[in-house]
Protein backbone atom coordinates (compact mmCIF):
# COMPACT_ATOMS: atom_id res chain seq x y z
CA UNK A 1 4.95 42.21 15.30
CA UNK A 2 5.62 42.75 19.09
CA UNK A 3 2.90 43.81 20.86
CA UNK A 4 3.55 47.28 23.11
CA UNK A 5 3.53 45.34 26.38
CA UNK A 6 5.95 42.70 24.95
CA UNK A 7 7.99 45.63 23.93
CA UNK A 8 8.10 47.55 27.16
CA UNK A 9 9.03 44.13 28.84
CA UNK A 10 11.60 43.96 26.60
CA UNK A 11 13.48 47.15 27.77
CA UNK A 12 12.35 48.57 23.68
CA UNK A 13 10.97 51.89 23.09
CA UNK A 14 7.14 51.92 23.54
CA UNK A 15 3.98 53.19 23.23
CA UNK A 16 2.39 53.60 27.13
CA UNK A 17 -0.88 54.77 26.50
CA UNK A 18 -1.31 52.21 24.65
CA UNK A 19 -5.47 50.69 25.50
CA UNK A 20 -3.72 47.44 26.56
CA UNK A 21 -1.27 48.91 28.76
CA UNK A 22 -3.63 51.34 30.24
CA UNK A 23 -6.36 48.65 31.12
CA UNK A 24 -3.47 46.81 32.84
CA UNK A 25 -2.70 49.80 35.19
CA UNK A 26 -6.15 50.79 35.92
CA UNK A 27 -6.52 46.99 37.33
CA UNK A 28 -3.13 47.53 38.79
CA UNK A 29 -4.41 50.59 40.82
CA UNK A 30 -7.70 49.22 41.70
CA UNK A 31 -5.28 46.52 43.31
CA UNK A 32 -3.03 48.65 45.41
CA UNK A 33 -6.23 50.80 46.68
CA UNK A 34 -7.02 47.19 48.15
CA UNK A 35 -3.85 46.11 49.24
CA UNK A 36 -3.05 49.76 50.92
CA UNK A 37 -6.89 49.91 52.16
CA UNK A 38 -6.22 46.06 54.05
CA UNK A 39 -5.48 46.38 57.59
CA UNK A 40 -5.39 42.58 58.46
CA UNK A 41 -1.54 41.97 57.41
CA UNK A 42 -2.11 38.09 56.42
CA UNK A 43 -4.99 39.24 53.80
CA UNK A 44 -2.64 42.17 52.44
CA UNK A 45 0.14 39.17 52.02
CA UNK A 46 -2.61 37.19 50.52
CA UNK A 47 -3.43 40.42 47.77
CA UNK A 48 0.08 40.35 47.23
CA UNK A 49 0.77 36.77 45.91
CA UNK A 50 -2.23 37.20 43.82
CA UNK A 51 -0.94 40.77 42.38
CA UNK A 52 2.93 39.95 41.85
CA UNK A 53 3.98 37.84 39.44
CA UNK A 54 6.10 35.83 41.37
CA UNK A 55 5.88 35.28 45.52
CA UNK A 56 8.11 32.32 46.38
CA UNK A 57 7.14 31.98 50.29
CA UNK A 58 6.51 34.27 52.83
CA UNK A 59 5.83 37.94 52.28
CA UNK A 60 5.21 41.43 54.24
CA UNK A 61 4.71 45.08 53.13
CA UNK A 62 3.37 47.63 54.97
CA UNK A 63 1.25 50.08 53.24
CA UNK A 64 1.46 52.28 50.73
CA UNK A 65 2.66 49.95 47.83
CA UNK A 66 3.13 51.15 44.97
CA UNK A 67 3.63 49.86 41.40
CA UNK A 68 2.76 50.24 37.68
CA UNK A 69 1.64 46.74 36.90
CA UNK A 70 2.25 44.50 39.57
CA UNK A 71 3.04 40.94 37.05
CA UNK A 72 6.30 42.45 36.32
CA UNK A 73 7.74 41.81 40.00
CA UNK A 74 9.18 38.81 41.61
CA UNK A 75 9.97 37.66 45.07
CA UNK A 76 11.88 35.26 46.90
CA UNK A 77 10.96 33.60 50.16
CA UNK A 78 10.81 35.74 53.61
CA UNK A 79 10.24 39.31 51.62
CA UNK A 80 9.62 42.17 53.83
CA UNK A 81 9.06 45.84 52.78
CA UNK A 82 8.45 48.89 55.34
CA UNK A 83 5.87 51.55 54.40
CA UNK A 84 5.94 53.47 51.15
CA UNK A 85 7.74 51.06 48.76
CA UNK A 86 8.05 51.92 45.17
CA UNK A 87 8.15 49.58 42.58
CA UNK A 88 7.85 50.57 38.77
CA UNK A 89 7.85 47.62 37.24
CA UNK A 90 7.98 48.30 33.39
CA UNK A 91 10.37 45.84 33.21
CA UNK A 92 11.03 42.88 35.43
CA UNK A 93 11.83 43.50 39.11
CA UNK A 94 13.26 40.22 40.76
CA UNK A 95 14.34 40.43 44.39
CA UNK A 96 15.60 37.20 45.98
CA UNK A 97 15.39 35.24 49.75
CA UNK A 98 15.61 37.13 52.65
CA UNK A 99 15.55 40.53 51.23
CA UNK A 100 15.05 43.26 53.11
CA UNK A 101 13.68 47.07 52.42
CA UNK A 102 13.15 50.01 54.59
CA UNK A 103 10.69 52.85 54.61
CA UNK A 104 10.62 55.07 51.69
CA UNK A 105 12.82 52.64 48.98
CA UNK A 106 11.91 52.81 45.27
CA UNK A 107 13.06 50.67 42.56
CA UNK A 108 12.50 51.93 39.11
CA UNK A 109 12.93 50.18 35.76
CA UNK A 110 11.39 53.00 34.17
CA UNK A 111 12.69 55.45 32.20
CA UNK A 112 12.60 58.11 29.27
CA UNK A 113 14.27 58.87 25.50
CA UNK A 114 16.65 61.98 26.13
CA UNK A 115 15.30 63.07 23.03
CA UNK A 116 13.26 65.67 23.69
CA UNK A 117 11.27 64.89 20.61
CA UNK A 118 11.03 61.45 20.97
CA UNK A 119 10.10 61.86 25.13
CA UNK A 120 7.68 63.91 23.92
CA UNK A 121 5.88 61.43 22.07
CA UNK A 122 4.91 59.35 24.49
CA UNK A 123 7.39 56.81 23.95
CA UNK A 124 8.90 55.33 27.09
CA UNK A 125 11.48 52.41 28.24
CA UNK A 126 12.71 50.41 31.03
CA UNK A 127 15.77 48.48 31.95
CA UNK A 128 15.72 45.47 34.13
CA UNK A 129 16.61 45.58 38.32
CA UNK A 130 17.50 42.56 39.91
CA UNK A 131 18.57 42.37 43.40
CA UNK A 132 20.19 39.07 44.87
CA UNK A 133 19.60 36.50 48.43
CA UNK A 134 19.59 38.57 51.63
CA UNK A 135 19.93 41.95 50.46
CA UNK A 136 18.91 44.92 52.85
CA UNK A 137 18.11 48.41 51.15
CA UNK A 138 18.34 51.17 53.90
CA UNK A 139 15.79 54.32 53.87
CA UNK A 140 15.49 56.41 50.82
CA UNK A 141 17.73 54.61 48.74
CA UNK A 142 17.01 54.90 45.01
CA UNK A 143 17.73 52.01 42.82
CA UNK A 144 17.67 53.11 39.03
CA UNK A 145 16.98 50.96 35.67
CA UNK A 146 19.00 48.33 34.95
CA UNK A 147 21.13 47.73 38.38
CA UNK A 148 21.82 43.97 39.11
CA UNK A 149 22.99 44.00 43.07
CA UNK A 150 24.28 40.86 44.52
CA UNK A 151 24.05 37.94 47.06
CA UNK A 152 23.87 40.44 50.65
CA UNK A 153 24.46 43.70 49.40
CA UNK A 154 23.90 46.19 51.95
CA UNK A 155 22.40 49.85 50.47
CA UNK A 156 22.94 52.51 52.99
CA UNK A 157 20.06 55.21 53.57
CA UNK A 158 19.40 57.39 51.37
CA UNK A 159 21.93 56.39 48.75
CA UNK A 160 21.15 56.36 44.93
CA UNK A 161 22.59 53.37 43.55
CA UNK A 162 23.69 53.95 39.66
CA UNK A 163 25.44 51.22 38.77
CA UNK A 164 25.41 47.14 39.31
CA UNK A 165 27.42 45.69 42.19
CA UNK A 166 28.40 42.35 43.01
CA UNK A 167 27.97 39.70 46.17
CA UNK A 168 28.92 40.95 49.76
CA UNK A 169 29.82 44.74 49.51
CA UNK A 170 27.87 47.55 51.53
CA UNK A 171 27.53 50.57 48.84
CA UNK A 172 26.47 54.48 50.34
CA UNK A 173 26.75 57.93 49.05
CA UNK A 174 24.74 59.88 45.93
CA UNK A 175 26.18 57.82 43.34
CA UNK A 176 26.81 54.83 45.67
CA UNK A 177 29.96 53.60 45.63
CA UNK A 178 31.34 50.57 47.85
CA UNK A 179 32.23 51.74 51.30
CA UNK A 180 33.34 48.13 52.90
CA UNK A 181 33.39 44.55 51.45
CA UNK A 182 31.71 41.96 53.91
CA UNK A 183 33.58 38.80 54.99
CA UNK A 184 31.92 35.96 54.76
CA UNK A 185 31.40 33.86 57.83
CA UNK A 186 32.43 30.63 56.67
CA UNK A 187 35.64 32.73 56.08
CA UNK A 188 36.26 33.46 59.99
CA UNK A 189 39.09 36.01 60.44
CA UNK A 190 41.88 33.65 62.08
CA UNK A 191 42.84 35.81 64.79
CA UNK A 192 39.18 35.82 66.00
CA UNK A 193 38.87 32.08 65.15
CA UNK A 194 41.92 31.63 67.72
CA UNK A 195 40.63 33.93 70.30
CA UNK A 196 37.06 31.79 70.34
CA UNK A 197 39.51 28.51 70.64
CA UNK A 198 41.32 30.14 73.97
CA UNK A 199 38.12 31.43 75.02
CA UNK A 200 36.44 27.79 75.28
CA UNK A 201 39.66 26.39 76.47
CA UNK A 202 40.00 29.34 79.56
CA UNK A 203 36.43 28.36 80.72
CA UNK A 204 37.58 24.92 80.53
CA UNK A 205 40.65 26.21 82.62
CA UNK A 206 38.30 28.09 85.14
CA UNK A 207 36.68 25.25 86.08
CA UNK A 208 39.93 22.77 86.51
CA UNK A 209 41.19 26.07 88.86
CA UNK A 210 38.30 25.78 91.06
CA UNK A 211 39.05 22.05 91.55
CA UNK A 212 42.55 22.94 92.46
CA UNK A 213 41.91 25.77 94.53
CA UNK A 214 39.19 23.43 96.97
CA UNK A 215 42.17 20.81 97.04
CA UNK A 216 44.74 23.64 98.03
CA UNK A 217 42.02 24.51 101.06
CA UNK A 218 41.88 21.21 102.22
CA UNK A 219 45.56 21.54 102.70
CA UNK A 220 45.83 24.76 104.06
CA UNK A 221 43.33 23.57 107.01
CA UNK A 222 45.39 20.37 107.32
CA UNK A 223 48.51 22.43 107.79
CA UNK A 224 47.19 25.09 110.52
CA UNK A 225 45.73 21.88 112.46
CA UNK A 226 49.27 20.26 112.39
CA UNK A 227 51.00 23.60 112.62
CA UNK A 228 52.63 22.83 109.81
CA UNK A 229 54.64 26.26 107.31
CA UNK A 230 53.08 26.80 104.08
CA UNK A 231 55.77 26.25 101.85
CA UNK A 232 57.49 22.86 101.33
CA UNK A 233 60.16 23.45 98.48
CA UNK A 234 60.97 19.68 97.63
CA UNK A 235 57.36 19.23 96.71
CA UNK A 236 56.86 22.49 94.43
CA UNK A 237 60.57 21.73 92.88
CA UNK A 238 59.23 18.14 92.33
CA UNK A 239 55.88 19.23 90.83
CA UNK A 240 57.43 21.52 88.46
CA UNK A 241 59.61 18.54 87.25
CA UNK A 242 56.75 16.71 86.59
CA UNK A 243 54.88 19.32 84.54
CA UNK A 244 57.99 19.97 82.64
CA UNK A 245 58.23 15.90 81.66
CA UNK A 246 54.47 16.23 80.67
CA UNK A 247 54.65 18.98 77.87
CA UNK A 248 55.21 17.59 74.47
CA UNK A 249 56.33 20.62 72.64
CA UNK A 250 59.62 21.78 73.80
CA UNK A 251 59.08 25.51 73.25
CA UNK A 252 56.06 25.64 75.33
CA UNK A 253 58.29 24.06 78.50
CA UNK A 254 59.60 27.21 79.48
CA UNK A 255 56.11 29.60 79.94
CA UNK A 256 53.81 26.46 81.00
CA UNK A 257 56.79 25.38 83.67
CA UNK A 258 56.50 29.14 84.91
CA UNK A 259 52.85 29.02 84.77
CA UNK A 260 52.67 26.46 87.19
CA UNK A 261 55.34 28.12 89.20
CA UNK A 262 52.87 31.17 89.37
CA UNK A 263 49.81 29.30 90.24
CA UNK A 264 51.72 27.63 92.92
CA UNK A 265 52.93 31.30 94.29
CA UNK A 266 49.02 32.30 94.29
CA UNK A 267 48.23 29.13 96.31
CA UNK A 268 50.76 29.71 98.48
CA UNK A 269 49.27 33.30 99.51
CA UNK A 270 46.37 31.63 99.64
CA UNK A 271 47.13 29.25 102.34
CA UNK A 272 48.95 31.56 104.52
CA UNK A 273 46.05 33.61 104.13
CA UNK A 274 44.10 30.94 105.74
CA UNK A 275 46.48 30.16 108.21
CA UNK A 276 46.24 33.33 109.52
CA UNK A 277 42.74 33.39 109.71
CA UNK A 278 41.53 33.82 113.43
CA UNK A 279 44.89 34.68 114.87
């Protein structure tokens, strides 16, 4: 026969004041009153991995913790938890890598017959809550027995979360519902994907400007020591030729040609501007 502590783990109906059960949370309070009571935040970790029943890597809660039994709760590497967390673990609480909670979060597996005759009797239940990698529960938000969440679910502040989500969604409201699906970034938007690409490539285009533009000055001084006009037609007509023989891809000929034709217009006001200088 189960015992009532194999039962409750379970998610069964049982007995909680059961002498086994209520041994278990008198050590499990004499715990937090250490853990809470710890100022030095490595030695409160420390508590913590030997309280929980599972601490994968790295972990950080500020105080007050609380729990029922403490063995009943898992954690994955890089765990943090702002003040007042709230974990009833009557059943099994597992919370993956990277996870994230804010001030004032509970998560409770517990919960109660509607009976009134059997919640009267003492007898008691839990459901399971598991939360996934790189989740991040905002302020007051309420998770209730038996919610799986996915792989970085976001939980708005102050929302009650009723029912189980999946990977990637950010849920709000009292009950949450989804509110926006996150795009994953291996997944890059293409329009933002092309717009880095022309970004890198108009830095790279900055820099090949410069070049030009300290060539063009060298021939704007060369031209106001020999007196010479700014524009000389056969050259820009022959230039543009040469660009147009150059491009590969015959639709681009026409707005790269006239590209060129601007950027020699721009030079050109450039070197008058310098032949004028000191007139």
């Amino acid at each position: 026969m189960a015992s009532e502590k194999e039962k409750m783990i379970a998610g069964e109906l049982y007995f909680s004041e059961d002498p086994e059960l209520v041994s278990e949370r008198k050590f499990a309070r004499e715990q937090m009153y250490l853990i809470n009571s710890e100022a030095d935040a490595a030695i409160r970790s420390q508590l913590l991995k030997e309280t929980f029943g599972h601490v994968a890597g790295n972990i950080y809660m500020e105080p007050t913790i609380q729990f029922d039994y403490g063995y009943n709760i898992s954690v994955g590497k890089n765990f943090y938890a702002n003040f007042n967390c709230v974990l009833l673990d009557v059943c099994p609480i597992t919370i993956g890598d990277n996870c994230m909670i804010a001030p004032n979060v509970q998560l409770l597996t517990a919960t109660h017959p509607l009976n009134p005759v059997k919640r009267n009797s003492g007898l008691e239940s839990g459901k399971p809550i598991t939360i996934g990698n790189n989740a991040w529960l905002g302020a007051g938000a309420i998770i209730l027995p038996g919610i799986t969440l996915g792989n970085n679910v976001v939980v708005a502040a102050g929302s009650v979360v009723t029912k189980s989500y999946p990977d990637n969604v950010v849920v709000a409201g009292n009950p949450a519902r989804v509110i926006k699906e996150l795009v994953d970034d291996s997944e890059e938007n293409p329009l933002e994907k092309a717009r880095k690409e022309i970004n890198h490539i108009d830095q790279e285009l900055v820099k090949l400007l410069e070049k030009r533009m300290a060539a063009v000055s060298q021939i704007a001084a060369f031209k106001k020591e020999q007196n010479q006009p700014v524009l000389d037609s056969k050259r820009e007509k022959a230039v543009l030729q040469k660009v147009a023989e150059t491009i590969n891809k015959v639709e681009y000929k026409e707005t790269i040609t006239s590209t060129f034709a601007d950027i020699m217009k721009h030079s050109r006001n450039y070197q008058q501007k310098k032949l004028t200088e000191g007139d």
